[in-house]
Protein backbone atom coordinates (compact mmCIF):
# COMPACT_ATOMS: atom_id res chain seq x y z
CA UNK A 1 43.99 100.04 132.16
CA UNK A 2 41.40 98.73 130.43
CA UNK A 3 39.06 95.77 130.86
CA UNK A 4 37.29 93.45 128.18
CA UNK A 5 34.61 90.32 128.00
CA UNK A 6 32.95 89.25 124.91
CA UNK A 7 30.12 91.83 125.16
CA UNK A 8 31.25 94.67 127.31
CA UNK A 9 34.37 96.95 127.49
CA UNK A 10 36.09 99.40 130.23
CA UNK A 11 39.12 101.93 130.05
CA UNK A 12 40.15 103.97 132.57
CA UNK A 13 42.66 106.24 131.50
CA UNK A 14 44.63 108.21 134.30
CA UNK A 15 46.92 111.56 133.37
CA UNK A 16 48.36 114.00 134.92
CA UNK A 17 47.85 117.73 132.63
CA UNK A 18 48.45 121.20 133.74
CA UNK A 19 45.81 123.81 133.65
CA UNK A 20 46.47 127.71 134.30
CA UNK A 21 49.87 126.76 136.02
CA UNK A 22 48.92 123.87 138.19
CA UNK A 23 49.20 120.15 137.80
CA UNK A 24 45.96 117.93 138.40
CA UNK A 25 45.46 114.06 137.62
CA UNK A 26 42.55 113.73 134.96
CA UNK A 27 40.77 110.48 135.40
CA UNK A 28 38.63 109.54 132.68
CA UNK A 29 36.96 106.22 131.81
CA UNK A 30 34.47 104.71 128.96
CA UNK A 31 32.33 101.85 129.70
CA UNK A 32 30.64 99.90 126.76
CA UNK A 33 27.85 97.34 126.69
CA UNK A 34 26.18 95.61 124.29
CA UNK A 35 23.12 94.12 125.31
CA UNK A 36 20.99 91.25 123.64
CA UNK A 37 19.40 89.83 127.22
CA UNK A 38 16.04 89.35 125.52
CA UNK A 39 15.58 88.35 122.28
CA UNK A 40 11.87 87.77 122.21
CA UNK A 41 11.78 91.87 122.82
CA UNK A 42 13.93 91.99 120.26
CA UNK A 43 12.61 91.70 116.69
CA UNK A 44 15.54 92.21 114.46
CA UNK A 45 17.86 90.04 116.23
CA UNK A 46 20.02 93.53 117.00
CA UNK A 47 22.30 94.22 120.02
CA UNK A 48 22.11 97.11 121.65
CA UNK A 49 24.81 99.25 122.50
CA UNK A 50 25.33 101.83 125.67
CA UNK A 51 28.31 103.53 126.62
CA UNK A 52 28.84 105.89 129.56
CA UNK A 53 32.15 108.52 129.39
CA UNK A 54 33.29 109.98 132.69
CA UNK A 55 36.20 112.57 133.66
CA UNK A 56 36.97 113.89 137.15
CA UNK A 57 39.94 115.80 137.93
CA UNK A 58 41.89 115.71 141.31
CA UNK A 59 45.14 117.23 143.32
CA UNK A 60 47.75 115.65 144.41
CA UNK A 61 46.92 115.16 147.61
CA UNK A 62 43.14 114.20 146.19
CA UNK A 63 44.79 111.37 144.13
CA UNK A 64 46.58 110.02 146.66
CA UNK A 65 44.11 109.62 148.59
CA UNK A 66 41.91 108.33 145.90
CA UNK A 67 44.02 105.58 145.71
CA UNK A 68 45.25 105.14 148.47
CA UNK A 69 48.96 106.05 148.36
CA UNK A 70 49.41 107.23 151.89
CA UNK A 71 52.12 105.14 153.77
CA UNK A 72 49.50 104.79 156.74
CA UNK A 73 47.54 103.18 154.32
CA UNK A 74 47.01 99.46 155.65
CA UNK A 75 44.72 96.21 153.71
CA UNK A 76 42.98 95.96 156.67
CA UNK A 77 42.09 99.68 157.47
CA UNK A 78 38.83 100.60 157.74
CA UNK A 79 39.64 104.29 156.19
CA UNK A 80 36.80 105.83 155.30
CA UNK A 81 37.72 108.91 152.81
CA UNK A 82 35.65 110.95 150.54
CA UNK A 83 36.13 114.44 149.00
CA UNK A 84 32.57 115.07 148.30
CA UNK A 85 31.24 115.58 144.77
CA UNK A 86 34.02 113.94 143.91
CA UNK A 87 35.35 110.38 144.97
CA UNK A 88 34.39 108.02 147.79
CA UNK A 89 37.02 105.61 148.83
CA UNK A 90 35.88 102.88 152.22
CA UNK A 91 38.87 100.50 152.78
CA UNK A 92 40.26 99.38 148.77
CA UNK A 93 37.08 100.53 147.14
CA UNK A 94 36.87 103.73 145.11
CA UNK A 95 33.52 104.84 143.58
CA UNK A 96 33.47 108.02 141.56
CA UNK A 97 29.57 109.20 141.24
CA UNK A 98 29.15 112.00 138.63
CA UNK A 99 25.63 113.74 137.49
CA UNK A 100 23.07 111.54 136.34
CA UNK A 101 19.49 110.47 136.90
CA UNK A 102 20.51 107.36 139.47
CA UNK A 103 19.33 105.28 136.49
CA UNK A 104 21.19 102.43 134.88
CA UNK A 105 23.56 104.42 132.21
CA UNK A 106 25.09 106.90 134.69
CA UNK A 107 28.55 107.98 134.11
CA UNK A 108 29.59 106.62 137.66
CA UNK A 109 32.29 104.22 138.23
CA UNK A 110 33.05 101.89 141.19
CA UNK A 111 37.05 100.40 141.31
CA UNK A 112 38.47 97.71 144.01
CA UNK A 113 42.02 99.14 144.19
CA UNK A 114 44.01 95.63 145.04
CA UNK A 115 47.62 95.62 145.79
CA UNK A 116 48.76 95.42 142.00
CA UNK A 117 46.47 98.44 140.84
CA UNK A 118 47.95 100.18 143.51
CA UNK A 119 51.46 99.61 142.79
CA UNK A 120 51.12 100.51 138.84
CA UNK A 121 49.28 104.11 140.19
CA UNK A 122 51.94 104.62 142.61
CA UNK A 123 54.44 104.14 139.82
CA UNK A 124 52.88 106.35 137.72
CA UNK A 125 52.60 109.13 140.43
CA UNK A 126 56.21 108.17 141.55
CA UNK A 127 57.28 109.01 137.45
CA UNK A 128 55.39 112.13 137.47
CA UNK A 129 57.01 113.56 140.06
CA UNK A 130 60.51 113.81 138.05
């Protein structure tokens, strides 16, 4: 998936690879941003550019709960499921932290998982599962 407005760009890329004999999903994802908010700080007339790169890798039963592929999975539920270090998921919304300084330009990334998201990743686990 990836996501794009006239000054900022987002990709989230998810795979499943195999490492030392198992299978994990690899989530990765690149924000972008060019910024140009203040041009009286800003001399040359320049943008600036910042870009963040993030990769997490889960299990199976990690990812589905990531995403929320559980059939007791409901719109409405107020399921409240975090592996820690790792993903935080409260009803559709999935944050990933990583390691950073809590400062604007941290590698984290925040998803709402609505009902067409969903389907495409349960597709793409259903696929990898043949």
């Amino acid at each position: 998936m990836s996501f794009h407005s006239p000054n900022n760009f987002s990709m989230l890329i998810i795979s499943r690879v195999q490492s030392h004999g198992d299978y994990h999903w690899r989530i990765e994802w690149k924000m972008r941003k060019w910024q140009n908010d203040y041009p009286e700080n800003n001399q040359s007339g320049s943008s600036m550019q910042s870009e963040v790169i993030g990769t997490v890798y889960l299990t199976d039963d990690d990812f589905k709960d990531a995403f929320a592929l559980k059939k007791n999975f409901g719109a409405a539920s107020n399921v409240y499921v975090a592996c820690p270090c790792v993903y935080v998921r409260y009803r559709r919304y999935l944050n990933i932290p990583c390691i950073g300084t809590g400062m604007d330009g941290d590698p984290n990334i925040s998803l709402y998982i609505s009902v067409k998201v969903q389907r495409a990743i349960r597709q793409l686990y259903q696929r990898s599962r043949k």
